[in-house]
C-alpha atoms as a PDB file:
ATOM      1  CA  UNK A   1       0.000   0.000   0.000  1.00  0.00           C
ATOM      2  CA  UNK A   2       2.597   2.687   1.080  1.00  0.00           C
ATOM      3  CA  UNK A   3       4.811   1.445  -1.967  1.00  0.00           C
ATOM      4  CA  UNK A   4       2.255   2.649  -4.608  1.00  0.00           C
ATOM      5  CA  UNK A   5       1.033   5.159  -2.828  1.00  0.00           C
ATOM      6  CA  UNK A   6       5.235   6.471  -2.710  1.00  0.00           C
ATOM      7  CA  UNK A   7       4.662   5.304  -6.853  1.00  0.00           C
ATOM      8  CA  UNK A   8       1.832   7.709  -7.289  1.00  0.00           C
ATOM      9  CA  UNK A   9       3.382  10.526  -5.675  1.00  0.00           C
ATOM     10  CA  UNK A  10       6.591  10.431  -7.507  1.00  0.00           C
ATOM     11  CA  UNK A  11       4.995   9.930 -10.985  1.00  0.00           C
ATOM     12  CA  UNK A  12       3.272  13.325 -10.556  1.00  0.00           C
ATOM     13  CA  UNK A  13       5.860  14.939  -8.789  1.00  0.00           C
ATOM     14  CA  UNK A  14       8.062  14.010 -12.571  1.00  0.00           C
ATOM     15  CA  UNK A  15       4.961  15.393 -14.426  1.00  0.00           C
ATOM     16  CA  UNK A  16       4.735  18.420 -12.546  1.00  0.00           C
ATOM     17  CA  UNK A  17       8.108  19.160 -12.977  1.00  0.00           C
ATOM     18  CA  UNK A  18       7.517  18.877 -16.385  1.00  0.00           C
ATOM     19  CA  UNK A  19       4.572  20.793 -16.686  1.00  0.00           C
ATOM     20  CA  UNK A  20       7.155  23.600 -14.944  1.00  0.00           C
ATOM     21  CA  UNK A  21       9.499  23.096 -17.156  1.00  0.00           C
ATOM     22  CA  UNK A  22       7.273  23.598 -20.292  1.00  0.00           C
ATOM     23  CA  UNK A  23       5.175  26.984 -18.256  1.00  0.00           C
ATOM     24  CA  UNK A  24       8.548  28.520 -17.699  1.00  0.00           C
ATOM     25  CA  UNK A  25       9.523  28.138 -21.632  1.00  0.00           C
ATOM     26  CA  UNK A  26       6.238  29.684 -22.495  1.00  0.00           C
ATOM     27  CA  UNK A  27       6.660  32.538 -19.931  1.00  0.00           C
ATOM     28  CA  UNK A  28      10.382  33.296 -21.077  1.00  0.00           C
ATOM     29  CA  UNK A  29       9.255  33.466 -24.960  1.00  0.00           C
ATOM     30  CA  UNK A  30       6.080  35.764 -24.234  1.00  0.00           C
ATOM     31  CA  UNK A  31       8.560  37.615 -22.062  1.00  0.00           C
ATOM     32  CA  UNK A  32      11.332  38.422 -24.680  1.00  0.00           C
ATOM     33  CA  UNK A  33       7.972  38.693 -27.378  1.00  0.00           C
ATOM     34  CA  UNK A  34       6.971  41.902 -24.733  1.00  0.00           C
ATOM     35  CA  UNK A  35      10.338  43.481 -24.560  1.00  0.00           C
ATOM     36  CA  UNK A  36      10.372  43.502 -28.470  1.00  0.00           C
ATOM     37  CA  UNK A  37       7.252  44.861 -28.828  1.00  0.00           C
ATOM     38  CA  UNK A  38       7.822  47.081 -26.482  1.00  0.00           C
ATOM     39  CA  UNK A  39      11.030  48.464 -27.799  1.00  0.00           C
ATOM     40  CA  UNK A  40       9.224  48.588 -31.486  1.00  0.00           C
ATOM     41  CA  UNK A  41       6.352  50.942 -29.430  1.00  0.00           C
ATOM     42  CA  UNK A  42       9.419  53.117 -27.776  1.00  0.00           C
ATOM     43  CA  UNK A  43      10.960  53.840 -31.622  1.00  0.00           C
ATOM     44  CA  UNK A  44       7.694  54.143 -33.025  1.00  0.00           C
ATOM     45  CA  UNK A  45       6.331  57.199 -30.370  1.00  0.00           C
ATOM     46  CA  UNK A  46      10.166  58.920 -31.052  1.00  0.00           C
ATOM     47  CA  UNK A  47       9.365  58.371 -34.691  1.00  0.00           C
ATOM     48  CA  UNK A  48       6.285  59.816 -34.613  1.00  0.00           C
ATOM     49  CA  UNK A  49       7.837  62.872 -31.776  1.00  0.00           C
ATOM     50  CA  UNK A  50      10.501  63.578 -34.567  1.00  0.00           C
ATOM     51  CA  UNK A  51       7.791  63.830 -37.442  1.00  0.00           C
ATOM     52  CA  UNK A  52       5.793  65.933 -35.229  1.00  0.00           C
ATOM     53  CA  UNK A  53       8.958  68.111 -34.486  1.00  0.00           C
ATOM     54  CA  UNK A  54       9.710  68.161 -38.075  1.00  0.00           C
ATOM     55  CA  UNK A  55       6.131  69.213 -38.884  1.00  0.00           C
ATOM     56  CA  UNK A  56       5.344  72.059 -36.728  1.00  0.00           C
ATOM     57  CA  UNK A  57       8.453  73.325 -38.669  1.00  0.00           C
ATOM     58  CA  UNK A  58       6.791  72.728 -41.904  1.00  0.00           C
ATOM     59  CA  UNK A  59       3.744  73.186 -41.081  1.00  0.00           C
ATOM     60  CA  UNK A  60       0.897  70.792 -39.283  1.00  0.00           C
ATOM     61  CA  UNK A  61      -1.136  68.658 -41.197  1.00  0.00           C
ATOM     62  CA  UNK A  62      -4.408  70.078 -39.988  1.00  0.00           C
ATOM     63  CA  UNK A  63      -3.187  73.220 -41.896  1.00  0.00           C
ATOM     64  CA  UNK A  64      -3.102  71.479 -45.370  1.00  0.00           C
ATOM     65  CA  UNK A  65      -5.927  71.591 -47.821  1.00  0.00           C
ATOM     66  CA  UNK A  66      -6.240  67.974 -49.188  1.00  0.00           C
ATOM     67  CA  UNK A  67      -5.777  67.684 -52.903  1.00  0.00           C
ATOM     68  CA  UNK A  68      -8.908  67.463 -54.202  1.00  0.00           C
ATOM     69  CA  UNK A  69      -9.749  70.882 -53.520  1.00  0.00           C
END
Protein backbone atom coordinates (compact mmCIF):
# COMPACT_ATOMS: atom_id res chain seq x y z
CA UNK A 1 0.00 0.00 0.00
CA UNK A 2 2.60 2.69 1.08
CA UNK A 3 4.81 1.45 -1.97
CA UNK A 4 2.26 2.65 -4.61
CA UNK A 5 1.03 5.16 -2.83
CA UNK A 6 5.24 6.47 -2.71
CA UNK A 7 4.66 5.30 -6.85
CA UNK A 8 1.83 7.71 -7.29
CA UNK A 9 3.38 10.53 -5.67
CA UNK A 10 6.59 10.43 -7.51
CA UNK A 11 4.99 9.93 -10.98
CA UNK A 12 3.27 13.33 -10.56
CA UNK A 13 5.86 14.94 -8.79
CA UNK A 14 8.06 14.01 -12.57
CA UNK A 15 4.96 15.39 -14.43
CA UNK A 16 4.74 18.42 -12.55
CA UNK A 17 8.11 19.16 -12.98
CA UNK A 18 7.52 18.88 -16.38
CA UNK A 19 4.57 20.79 -16.69
CA UNK A 20 7.16 23.60 -14.94
CA UNK A 21 9.50 23.10 -17.16
CA UNK A 22 7.27 23.60 -20.29
CA UNK A 23 5.18 26.98 -18.26
CA UNK A 24 8.55 28.52 -17.70
CA UNK A 25 9.52 28.14 -21.63
CA UNK A 26 6.24 29.68 -22.49
CA UNK A 27 6.66 32.54 -19.93
CA UNK A 28 10.38 33.30 -21.08
CA UNK A 29 9.25 33.47 -24.96
CA UNK A 30 6.08 35.76 -24.23
CA UNK A 31 8.56 37.61 -22.06
CA UNK A 32 11.33 38.42 -24.68
CA UNK A 33 7.97 38.69 -27.38
CA UNK A 34 6.97 41.90 -24.73
CA UNK A 35 10.34 43.48 -24.56
CA UNK A 36 10.37 43.50 -28.47
CA UNK A 37 7.25 44.86 -28.83
CA UNK A 38 7.82 47.08 -26.48
CA UNK A 39 11.03 48.46 -27.80
CA UNK A 40 9.22 48.59 -31.49
CA UNK A 41 6.35 50.94 -29.43
CA UNK A 42 9.42 53.12 -27.78
CA UNK A 43 10.96 53.84 -31.62
CA UNK A 44 7.69 54.14 -33.03
CA UNK A 45 6.33 57.20 -30.37
CA UNK A 46 10.17 58.92 -31.05
CA UNK A 47 9.36 58.37 -34.69
CA UNK A 48 6.29 59.82 -34.61
CA UNK A 49 7.84 62.87 -31.78
CA UNK A 50 10.50 63.58 -34.57
CA UNK A 51 7.79 63.83 -37.44
CA UNK A 52 5.79 65.93 -35.23
CA UNK A 53 8.96 68.11 -34.49
CA UNK A 54 9.71 68.16 -38.07
CA UNK A 55 6.13 69.21 -38.88
CA UNK A 56 5.34 72.06 -36.73
CA UNK A 57 8.45 73.32 -38.67
CA UNK A 58 6.79 72.73 -41.90
CA UNK A 59 3.74 73.19 -41.08
CA UNK A 60 0.90 70.79 -39.28
CA UNK A 61 -1.14 68.66 -41.20
CA UNK A 62 -4.41 70.08 -39.99
CA UNK A 63 -3.19 73.22 -41.90
CA UNK A 64 -3.10 71.48 -45.37
CA UNK A 65 -5.93 71.59 -47.82
CA UNK A 66 -6.24 67.97 -49.19
CA UNK A 67 -5.78 67.68 -52.90
CA UNK A 68 -8.91 67.46 -54.20
CA UNK A 69 -9.75 70.88 -53.52
Amino acid sequence: MIESRLMECETKIAYQEETLRVLNEVVTRQQNEIDQLKMACRQLAERIARGSAEGAVKGSFADEVPPHY
